[in-house]
Protein backbone atom coordinates (compact mmCIF):
# COMPACT_ATOMS: atom_id res chain seq x y z
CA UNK A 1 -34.20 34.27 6.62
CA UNK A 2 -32.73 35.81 9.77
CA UNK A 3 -29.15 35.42 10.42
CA UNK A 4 -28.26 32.53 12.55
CA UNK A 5 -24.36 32.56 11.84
CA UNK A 6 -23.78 30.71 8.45
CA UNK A 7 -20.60 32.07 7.13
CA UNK A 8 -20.34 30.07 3.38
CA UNK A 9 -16.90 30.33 1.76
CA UNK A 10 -17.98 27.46 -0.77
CA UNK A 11 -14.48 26.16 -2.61
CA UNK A 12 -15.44 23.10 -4.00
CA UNK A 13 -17.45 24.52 -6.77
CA UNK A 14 -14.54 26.44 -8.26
CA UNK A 15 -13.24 22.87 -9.39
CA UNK A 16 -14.16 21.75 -13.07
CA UNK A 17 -18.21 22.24 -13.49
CA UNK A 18 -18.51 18.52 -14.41
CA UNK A 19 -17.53 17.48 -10.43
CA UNK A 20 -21.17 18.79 -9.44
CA UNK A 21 -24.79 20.49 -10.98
CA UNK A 22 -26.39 23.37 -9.01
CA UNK A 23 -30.01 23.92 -8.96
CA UNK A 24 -32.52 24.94 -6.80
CA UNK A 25 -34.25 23.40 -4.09
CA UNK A 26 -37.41 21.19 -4.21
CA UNK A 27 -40.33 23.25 -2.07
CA UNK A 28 -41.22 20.98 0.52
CA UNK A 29 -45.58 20.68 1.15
CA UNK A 30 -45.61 21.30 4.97
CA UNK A 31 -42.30 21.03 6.72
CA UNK A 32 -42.98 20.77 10.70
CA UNK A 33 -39.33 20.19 12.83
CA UNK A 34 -38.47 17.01 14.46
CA UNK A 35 -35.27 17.61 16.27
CA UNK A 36 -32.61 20.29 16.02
CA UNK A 37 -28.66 19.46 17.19
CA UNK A 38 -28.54 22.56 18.96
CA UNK A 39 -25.06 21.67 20.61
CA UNK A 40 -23.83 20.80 17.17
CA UNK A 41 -25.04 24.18 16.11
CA UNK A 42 -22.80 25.86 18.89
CA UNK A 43 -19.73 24.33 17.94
CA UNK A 44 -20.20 25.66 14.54
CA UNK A 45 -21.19 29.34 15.85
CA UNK A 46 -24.66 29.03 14.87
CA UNK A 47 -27.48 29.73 16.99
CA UNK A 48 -30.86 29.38 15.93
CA UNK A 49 -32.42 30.06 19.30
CA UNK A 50 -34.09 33.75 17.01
CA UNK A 51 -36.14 31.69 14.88
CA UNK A 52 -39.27 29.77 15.75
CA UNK A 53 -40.29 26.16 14.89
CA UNK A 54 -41.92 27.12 11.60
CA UNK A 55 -38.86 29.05 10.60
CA UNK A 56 -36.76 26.69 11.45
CA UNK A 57 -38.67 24.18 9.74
CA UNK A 58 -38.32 25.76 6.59
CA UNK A 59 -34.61 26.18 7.29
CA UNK A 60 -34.11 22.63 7.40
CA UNK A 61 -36.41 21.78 4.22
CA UNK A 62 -34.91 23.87 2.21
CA UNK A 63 -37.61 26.04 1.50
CA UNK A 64 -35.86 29.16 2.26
CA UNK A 65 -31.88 28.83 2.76
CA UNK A 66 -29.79 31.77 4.46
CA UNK A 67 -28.24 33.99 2.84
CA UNK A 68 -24.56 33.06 1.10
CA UNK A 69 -25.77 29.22 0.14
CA UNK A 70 -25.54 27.87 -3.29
CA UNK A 71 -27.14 24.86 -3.82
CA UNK A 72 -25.80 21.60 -5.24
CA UNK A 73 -25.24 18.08 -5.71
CA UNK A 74 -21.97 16.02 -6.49
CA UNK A 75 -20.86 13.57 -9.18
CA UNK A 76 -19.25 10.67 -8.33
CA UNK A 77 -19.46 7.07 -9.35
CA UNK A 78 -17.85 3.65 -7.00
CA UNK A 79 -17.39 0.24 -6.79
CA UNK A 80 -20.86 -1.42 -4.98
CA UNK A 81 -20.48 -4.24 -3.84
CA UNK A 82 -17.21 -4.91 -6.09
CA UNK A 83 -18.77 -3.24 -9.60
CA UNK A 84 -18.17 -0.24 -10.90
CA UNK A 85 -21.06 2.43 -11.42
CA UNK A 86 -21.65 5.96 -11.95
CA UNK A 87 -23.35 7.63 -8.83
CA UNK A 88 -23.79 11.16 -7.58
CA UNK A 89 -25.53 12.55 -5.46
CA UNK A 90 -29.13 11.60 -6.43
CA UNK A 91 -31.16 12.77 -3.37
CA UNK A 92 -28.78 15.07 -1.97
CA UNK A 93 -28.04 19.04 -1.96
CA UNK A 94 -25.06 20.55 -0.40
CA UNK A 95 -25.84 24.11 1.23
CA UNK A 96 -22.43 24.87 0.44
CA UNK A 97 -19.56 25.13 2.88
CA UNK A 98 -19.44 26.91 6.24
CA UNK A 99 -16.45 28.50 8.04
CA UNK A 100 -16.83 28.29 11.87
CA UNK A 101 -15.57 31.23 13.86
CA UNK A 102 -11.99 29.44 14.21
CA UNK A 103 -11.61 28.51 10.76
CA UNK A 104 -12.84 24.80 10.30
CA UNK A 105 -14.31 24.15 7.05
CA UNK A 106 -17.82 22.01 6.73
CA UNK A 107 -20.12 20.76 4.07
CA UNK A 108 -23.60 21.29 5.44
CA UNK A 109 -25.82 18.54 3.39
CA UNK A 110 -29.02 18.05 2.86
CA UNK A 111 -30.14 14.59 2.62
CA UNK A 112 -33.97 13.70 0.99
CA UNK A 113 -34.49 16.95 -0.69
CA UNK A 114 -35.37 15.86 -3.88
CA UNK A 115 -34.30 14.70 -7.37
CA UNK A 116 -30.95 15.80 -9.13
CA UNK A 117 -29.55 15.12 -11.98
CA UNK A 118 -28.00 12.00 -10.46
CA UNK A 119 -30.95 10.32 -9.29
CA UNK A 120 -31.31 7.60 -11.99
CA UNK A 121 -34.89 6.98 -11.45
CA UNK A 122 -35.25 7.60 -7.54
CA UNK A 123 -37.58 9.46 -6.48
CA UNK A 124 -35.08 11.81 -4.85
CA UNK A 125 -36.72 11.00 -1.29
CA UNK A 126 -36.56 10.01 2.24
CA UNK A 127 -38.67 8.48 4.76
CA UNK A 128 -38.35 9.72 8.74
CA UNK A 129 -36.94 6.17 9.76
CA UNK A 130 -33.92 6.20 8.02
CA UNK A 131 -33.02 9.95 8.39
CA UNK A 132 -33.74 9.97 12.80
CA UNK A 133 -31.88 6.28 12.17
CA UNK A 134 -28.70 8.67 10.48
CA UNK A 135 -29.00 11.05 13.21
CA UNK A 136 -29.41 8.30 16.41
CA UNK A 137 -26.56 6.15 15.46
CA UNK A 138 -24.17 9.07 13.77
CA UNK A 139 -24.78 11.23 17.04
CA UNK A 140 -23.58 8.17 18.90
CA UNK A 141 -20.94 7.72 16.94
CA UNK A 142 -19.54 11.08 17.70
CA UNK A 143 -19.97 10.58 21.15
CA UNK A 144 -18.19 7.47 21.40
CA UNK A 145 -15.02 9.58 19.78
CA UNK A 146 -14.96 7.89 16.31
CA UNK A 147 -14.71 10.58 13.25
CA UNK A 148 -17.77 11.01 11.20
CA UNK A 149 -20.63 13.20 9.65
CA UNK A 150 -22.78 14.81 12.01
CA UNK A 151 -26.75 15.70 11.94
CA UNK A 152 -27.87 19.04 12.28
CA UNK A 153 -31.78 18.69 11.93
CA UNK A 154 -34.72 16.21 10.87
CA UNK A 155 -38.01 17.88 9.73
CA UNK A 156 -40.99 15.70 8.62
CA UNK A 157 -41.73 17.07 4.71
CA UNK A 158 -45.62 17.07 5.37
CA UNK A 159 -45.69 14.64 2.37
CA UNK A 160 -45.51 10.62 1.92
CA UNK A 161 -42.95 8.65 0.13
CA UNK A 162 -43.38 5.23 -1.29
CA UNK A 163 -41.13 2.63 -0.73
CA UNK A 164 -42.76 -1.29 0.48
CA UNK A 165 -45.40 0.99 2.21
CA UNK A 166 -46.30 4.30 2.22
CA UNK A 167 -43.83 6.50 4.95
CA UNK A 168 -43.58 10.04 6.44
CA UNK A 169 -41.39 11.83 4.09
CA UNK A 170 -37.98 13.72 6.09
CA UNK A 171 -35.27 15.48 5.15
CA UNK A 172 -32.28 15.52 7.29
CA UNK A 173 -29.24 17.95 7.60
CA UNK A 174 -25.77 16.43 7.57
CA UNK A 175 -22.21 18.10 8.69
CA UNK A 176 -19.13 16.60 7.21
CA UNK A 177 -15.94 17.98 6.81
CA UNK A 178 -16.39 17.37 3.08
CA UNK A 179 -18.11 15.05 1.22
CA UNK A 180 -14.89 13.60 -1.10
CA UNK A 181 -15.17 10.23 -1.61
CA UNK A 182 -12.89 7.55 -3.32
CA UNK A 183 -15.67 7.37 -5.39
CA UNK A 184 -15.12 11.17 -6.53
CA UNK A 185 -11.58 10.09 -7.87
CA UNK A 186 -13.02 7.56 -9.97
CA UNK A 187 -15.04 9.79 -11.31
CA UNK A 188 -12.50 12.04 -12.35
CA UNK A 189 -9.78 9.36 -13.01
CA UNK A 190 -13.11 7.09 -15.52
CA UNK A 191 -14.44 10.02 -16.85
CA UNK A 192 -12.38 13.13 -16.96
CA UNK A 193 -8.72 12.12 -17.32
CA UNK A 194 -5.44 13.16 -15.69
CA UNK A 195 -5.88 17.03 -15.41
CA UNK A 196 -9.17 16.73 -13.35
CA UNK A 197 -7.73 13.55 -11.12
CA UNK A 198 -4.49 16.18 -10.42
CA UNK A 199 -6.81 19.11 -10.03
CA UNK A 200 -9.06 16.83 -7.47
CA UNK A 201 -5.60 15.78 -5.85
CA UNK A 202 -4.16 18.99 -5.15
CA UNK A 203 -7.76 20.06 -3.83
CA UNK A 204 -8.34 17.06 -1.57
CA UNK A 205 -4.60 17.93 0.10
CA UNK A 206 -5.27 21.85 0.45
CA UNK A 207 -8.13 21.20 2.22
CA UNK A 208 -7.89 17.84 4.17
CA UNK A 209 -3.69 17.04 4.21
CA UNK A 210 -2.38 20.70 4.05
CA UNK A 211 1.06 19.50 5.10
CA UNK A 212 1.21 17.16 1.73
CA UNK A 213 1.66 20.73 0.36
CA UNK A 214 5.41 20.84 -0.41
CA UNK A 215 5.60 17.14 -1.39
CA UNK A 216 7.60 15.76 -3.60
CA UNK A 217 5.83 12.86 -4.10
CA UNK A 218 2.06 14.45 -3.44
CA UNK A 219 0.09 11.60 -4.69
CA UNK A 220 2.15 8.66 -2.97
CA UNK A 221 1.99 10.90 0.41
CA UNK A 222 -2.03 11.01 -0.12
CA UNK A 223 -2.40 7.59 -0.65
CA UNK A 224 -0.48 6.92 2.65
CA UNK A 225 -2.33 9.19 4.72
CA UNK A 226 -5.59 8.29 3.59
CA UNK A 227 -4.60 4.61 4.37
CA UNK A 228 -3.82 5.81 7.47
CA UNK A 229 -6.91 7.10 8.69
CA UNK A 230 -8.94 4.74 7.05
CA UNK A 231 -7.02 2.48 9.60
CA UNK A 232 -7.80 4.30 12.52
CA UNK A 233 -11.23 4.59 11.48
CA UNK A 234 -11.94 0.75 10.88
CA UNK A 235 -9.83 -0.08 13.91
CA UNK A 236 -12.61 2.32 15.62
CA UNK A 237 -15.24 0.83 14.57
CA UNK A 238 -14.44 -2.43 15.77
CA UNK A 239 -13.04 -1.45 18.69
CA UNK A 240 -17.17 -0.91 19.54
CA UNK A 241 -18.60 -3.35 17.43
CA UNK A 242 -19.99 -0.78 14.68
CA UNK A 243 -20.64 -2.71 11.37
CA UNK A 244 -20.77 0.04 8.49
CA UNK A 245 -22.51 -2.58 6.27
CA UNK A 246 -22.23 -0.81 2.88
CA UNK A 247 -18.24 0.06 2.56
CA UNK A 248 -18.48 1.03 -1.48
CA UNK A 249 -16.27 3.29 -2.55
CA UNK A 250 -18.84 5.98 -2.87
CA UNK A 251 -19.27 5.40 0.78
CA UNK A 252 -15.24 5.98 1.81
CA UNK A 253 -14.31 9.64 2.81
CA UNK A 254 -10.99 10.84 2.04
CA UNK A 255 -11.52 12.85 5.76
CA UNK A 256 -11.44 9.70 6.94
CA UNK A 257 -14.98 10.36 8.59
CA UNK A 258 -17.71 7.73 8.94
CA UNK A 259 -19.88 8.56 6.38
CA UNK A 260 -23.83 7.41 5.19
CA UNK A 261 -25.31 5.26 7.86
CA UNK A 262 -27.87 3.08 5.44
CA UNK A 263 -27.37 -0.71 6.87
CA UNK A 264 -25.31 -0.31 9.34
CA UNK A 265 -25.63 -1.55 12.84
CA UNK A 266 -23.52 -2.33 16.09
CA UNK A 267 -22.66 -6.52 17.14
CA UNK A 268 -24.27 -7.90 19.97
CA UNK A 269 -23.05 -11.38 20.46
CA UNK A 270 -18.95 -11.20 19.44
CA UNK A 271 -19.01 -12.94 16.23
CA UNK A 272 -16.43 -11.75 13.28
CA UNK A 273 -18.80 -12.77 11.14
CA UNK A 274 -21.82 -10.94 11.53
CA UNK A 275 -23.90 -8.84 9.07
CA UNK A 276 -26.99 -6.90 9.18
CA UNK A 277 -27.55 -5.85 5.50
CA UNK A 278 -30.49 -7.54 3.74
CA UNK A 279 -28.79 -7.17 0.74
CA UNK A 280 -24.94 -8.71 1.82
CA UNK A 281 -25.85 -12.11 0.88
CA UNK A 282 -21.89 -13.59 1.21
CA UNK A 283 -20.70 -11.38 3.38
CA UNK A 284 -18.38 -8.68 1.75
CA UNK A 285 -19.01 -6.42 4.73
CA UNK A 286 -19.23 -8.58 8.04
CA UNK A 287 -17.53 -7.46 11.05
CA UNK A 288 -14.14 -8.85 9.98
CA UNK A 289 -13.94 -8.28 6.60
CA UNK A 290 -14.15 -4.41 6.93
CA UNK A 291 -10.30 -3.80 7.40
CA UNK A 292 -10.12 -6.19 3.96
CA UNK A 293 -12.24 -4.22 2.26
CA UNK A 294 -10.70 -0.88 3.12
CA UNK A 295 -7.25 -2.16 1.94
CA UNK A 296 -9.37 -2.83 -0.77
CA UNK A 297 -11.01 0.31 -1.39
CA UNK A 298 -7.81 1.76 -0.89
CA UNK A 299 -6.29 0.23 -3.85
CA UNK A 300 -9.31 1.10 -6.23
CA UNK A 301 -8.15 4.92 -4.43
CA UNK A 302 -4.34 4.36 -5.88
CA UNK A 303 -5.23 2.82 -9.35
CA UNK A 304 -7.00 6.47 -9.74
CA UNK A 305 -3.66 7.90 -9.18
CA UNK A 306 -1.39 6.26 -11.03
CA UNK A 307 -0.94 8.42 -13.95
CA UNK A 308 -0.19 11.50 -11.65
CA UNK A 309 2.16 8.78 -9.39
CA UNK A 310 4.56 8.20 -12.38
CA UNK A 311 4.66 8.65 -16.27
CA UNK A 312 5.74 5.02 -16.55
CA UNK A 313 2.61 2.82 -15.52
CA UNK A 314 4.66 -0.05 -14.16
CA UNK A 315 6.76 2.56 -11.89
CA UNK A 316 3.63 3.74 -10.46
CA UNK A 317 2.01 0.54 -10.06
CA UNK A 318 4.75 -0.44 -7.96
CA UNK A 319 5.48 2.66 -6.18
CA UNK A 320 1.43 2.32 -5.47
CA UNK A 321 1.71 -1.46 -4.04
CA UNK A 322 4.72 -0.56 -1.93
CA UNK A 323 2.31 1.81 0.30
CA UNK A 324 -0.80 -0.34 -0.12
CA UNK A 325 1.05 -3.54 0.87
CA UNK A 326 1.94 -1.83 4.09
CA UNK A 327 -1.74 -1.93 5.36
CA UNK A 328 -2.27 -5.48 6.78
CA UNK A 329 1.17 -4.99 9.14
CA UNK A 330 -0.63 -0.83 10.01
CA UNK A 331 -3.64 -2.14 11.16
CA UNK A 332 -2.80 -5.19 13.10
CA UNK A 333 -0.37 -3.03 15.06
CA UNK A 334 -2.91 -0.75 15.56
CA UNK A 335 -5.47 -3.61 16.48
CA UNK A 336 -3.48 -4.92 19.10
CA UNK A 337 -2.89 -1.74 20.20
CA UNK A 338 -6.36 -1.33 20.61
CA UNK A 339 -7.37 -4.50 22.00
CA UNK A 340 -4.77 -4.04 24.84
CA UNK A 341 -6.39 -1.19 25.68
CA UNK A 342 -9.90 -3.01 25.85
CA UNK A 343 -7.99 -5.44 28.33
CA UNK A 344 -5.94 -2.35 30.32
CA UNK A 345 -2.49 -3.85 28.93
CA UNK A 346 -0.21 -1.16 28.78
CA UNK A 347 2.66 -2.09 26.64
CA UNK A 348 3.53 -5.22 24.54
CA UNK A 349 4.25 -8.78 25.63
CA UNK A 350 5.40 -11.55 22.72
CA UNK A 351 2.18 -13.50 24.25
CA UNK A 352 -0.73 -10.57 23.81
CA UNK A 353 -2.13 -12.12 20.77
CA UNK A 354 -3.16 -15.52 21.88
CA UNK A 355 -4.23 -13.46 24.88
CA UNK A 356 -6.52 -11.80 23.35
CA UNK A 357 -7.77 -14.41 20.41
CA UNK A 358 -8.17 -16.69 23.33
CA UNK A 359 -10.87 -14.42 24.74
CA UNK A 360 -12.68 -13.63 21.59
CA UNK A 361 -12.19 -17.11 20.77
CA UNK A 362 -14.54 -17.96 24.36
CA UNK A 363 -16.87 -15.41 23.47
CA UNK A 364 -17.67 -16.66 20.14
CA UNK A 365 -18.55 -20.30 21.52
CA UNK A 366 -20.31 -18.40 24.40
CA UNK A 367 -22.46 -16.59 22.44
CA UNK A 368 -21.12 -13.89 24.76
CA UNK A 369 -22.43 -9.62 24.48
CA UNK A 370 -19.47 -8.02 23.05
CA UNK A 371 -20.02 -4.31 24.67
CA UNK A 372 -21.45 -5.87 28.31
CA UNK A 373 -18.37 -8.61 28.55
CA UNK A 374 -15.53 -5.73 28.28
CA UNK A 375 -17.64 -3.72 30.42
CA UNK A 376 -18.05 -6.60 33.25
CA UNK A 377 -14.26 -7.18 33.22
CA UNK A 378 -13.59 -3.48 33.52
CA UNK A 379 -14.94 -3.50 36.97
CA UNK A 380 -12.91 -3.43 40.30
CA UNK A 381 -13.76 -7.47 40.63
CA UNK A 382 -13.80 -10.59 38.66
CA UNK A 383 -17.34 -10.71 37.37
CA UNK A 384 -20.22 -13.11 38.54
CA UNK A 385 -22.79 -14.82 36.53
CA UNK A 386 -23.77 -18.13 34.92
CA UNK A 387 -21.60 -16.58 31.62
CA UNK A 388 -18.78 -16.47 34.18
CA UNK A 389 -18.76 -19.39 35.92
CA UNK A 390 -16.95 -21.15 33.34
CA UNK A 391 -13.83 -23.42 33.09
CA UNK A 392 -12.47 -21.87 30.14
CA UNK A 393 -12.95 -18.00 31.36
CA UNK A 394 -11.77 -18.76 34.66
CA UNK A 395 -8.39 -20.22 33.26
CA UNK A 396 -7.95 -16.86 30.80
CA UNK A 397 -8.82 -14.58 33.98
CA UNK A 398 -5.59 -15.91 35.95
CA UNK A 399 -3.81 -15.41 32.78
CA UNK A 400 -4.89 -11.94 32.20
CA UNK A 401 -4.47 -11.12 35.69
CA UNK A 402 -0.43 -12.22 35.42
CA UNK A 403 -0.09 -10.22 32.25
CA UNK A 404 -1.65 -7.26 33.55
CA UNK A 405 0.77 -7.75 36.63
CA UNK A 406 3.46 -6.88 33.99
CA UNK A 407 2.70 -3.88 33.53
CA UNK A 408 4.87 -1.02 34.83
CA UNK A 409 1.60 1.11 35.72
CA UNK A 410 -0.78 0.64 39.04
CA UNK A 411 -3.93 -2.23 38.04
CA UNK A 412 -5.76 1.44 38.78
CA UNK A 413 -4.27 2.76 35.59
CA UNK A 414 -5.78 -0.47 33.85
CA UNK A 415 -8.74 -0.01 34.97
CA UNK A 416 -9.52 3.28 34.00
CA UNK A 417 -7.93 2.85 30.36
CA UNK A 418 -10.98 0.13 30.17
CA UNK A 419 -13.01 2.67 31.25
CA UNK A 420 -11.88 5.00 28.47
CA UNK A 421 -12.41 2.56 25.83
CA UNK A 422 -14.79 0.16 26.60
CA UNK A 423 -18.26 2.18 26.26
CA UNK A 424 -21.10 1.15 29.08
CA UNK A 425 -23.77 1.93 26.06
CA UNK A 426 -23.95 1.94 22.14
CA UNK A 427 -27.43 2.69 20.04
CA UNK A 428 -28.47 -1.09 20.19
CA UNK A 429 -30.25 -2.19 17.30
CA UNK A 430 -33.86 -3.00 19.51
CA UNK A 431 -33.48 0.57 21.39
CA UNK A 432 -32.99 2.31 17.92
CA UNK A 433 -35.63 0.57 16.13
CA UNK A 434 -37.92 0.74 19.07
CA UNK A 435 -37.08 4.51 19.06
CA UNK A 436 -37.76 4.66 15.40
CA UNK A 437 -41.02 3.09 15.41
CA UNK A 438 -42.73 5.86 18.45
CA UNK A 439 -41.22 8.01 16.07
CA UNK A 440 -43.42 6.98 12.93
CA UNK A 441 -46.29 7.71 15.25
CA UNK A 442 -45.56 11.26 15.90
CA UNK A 443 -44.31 9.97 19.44
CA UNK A 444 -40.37 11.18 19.64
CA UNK A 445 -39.22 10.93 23.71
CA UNK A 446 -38.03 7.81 22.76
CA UNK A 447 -35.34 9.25 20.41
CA UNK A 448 -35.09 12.19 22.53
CA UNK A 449 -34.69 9.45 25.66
CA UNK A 450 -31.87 7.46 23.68
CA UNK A 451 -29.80 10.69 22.49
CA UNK A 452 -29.55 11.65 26.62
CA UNK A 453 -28.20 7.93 26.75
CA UNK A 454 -25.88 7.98 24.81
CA UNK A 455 -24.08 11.38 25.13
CA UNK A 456 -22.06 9.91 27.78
CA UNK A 457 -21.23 6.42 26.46
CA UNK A 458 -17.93 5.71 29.07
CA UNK A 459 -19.72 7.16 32.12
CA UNK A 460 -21.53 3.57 33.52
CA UNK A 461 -24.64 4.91 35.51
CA UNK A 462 -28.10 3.04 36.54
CA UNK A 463 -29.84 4.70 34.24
CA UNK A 464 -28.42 3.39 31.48
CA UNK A 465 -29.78 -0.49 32.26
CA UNK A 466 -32.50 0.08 30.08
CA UNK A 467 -30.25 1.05 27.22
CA UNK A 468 -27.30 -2.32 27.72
CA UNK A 469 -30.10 -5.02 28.09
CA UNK A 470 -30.20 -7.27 25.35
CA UNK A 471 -33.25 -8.33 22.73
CA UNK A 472 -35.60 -10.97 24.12
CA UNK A 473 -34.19 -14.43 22.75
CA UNK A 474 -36.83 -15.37 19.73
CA UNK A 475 -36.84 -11.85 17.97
CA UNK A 476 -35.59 -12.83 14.80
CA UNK A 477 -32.45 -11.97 12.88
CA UNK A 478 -31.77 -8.43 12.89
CA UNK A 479 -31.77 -7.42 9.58
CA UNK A 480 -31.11 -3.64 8.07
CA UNK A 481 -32.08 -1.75 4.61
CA UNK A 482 -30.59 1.19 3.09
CA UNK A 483 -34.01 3.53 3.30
CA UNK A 484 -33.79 4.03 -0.63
């Protein structure tokens, strides 16, 4: 394979063998390339722009990997859907881990490549919906500045998969910065003991919380910071509307990056309880429970640390709930926080929460677009349309007009703080899917057309119209699948 710039420096391998299994690749039939992230390749100092489409085709299935890659796939088990299990990575190989030219560390991931050891009956497999799905919506993630995995490639595999139907097989390429889940820690904390949960520990800190070096108190200091970004991530995600859909432990980062986009899809009409996943019967992961269920996760996270926390179990378990009961006051600080900025409040007025439950409030009973409503107010005028010309709205607008009058910054500086945070697109549900389905028939402008879209989500422009329409009313309920 000709060099394109990898530059492995794989660490995670030199922790205890039972953490992960290498083995070789599964030769692909006839791989042909659907897309390449060719800016994602810059940032990582690769360039690929030497090899042709075959070559890079059998880059990206595996069939030849550069030089410096050793193959393989990770143990871990997790709570789904609130019971334990033992997991790993059952249709997943890791390249190994590339150092960019300044320094960053990153797993590069295959995802569909075949059977491992942790597969537990699967066929190892994946179909091109769900993989150009992973690559849409995790692309427009990044662009809309939330953390999370990146995708490098999607080739077709030449072969077919069976899942209701018979589908394209794909394999797709994923960046993280690593792939260490909560799940991993229950791994080690279930089935290896104390040693291998410290070892894991002191890993997870080197290489994601370097400053937790000189700790006293390493394992109290991880929980917190892991808390903390797992706040800023959920606080993220709703700050757009982005439903994750399948928060399991196994699906948690301790990066604190958005990770495995299976069911997952973004809120049209505000309602806290919304869900897409066919298989969330009651709700566990609707739009409001996901800051529950990440104080939730997190505590599954500290129980794994409790023997490295404190000799005494009782002295860890409460030095443990003394961080972990510190999350619901963390993230409704830093919900307000962000809501103000949705509204352009800069500071903090005793009032700002009925403010702003009042408004979500009226677009609940409206039935009202959560992304086009912040965008409407963000304009330079009050907006106009049947949605607006409303009792109820028109009494919160004078109210939100006084409180932004408070403010000790110019009603510009408002404005454009919308403008920061309020995106003008997201990857609808209807565009992806419609995207998804050219795609099926060899027809991929569509994804190609939606990617261009959405690489400048705050930038409102009229090409974009297509892209913030909603469904037609009579469409069904939107419902989403994990692609297994």
């Amino acid at each position: 394979m000709k060099d394109s710039g990898f530059s492995f420096r794989t660490t995670y391998t030199a922790l205890p063998k039972q953490f992960f299994t290498k083995l070789s690749m599964h030769p692909v039939a006839s791989p042909k390339l659907v897309i390449v992230n060719d800016t994602l390749a810059d940032s990582m100092g690769l360039n690929f722009s030497n090899l042709t489409e075959e070559e890079k085709a059998i880059l990206f299935s595996g069939n030849q990997l550069p030089e410096g890659s050793t193959p393989f796939a990770q143990a871990y088990a997790g709570h789904q859907f609130g019971y334990y299990t033992m997991l790993g990575d059952g249709r997943a190989h890791i390249w190994g881990e590339h150092l960019t030219p300044e320094g960053v560390r990153l797993d590069i991931q295959f995802k569909g490549s075949g059977r491992t050891p942790y597969s537990r009956g699967g066929d190892g497999k994946a179909a091109l919906g769900p993989m150009l799905r992973e690559y849409l919506i995790s692309e427009g993630i990044h662009y809309l500045g939330i953390p999370t995995t990146r995708s490098l490639a999607v080739v077709k595999t030449g072969e077919q998969v069976m899942r209701e139907v018979l589908l394209p097989g794909a394999i797709l390429t994923r960046v993280a910065s690593s792939h260490i889940r909560i799940g991993t820690f229950e791994f080690a904390f279930n089935h290896l003991g104390k040693e291998a949960v410290k070892t894991l520990m002191n890993y997870t800190i080197q290489r994601h919380y370097p400053k937790l070096m000189k700790s006293k108190d390493k394992a109290i200091d991880l929980i917190y910071s892991v808390m903390e970004r797992q706040v800023d991530l959920i606080v993220h995600w709703m700050r757009v509307g982005f439903i994750h859909g399948v928060m399991n432990t196994d699906n948690m980062t301790l990066s604190g990056e958005t990770i495995d986009y299976g069911p997952c899809a973004f809120m049209n009409a505000y309602d806290p309880s919304t869900v897409f996943s066919s298989i969330d019967h009651l709700g566990r992961y609707a739009f409001a429970n996901q800051s529950k269920i990440a104080q939730w996760n997190l505590v599954r996270f500290a129980e794994t640390l409790l023997q490295v926390i404190d000799d005494d179990v009782n002295r860890a378990v409460d030095k443990a709930k003394e961080v972990i009961n510190l999350f619901p006051e963390i993230f409704q600080n830093k919900w307000l926080t962000m809501m103000r900025s949705k509204l352009g409040l800069f500071n903090s007025h005793t009032d700002d929460d009925k403010l702003i439950g009042d408004f979500l409030n009226w677009m609940h009973r409206k039935n009202a677009d959560y992304t086009n409503t912040f965008l409407d107010i963000s304009g330079s005028s009050k907006p106009v349309g049947k949605l607006y010309n409303d009792k109820t709205f028109n009494e919160w607008y004078l109210r939100w007009q006084s409180r932004l009058e408070l403010s000790d910054k110019p009603l510009k500086s408002s404005s454009s703080l919308m403008r920061r945070v309020n995106p003008s697109v997201i990857p609808r549900n209807h565009k992806v899917e419609e995207a998804l389905e050219a795609a099926n028939g060899n027809d991929f402008k569509a994804c190609e057309d939606l990617l261009s879209a959405l690489e400048a989500p705050y930038t409102n422009r009229r090409s974009l119209r297509p892209y913030q329409t909603l469904p037609k009313s009579g469409t069904g309920v939107y419902k989403t699948f994990c692609g297994t």
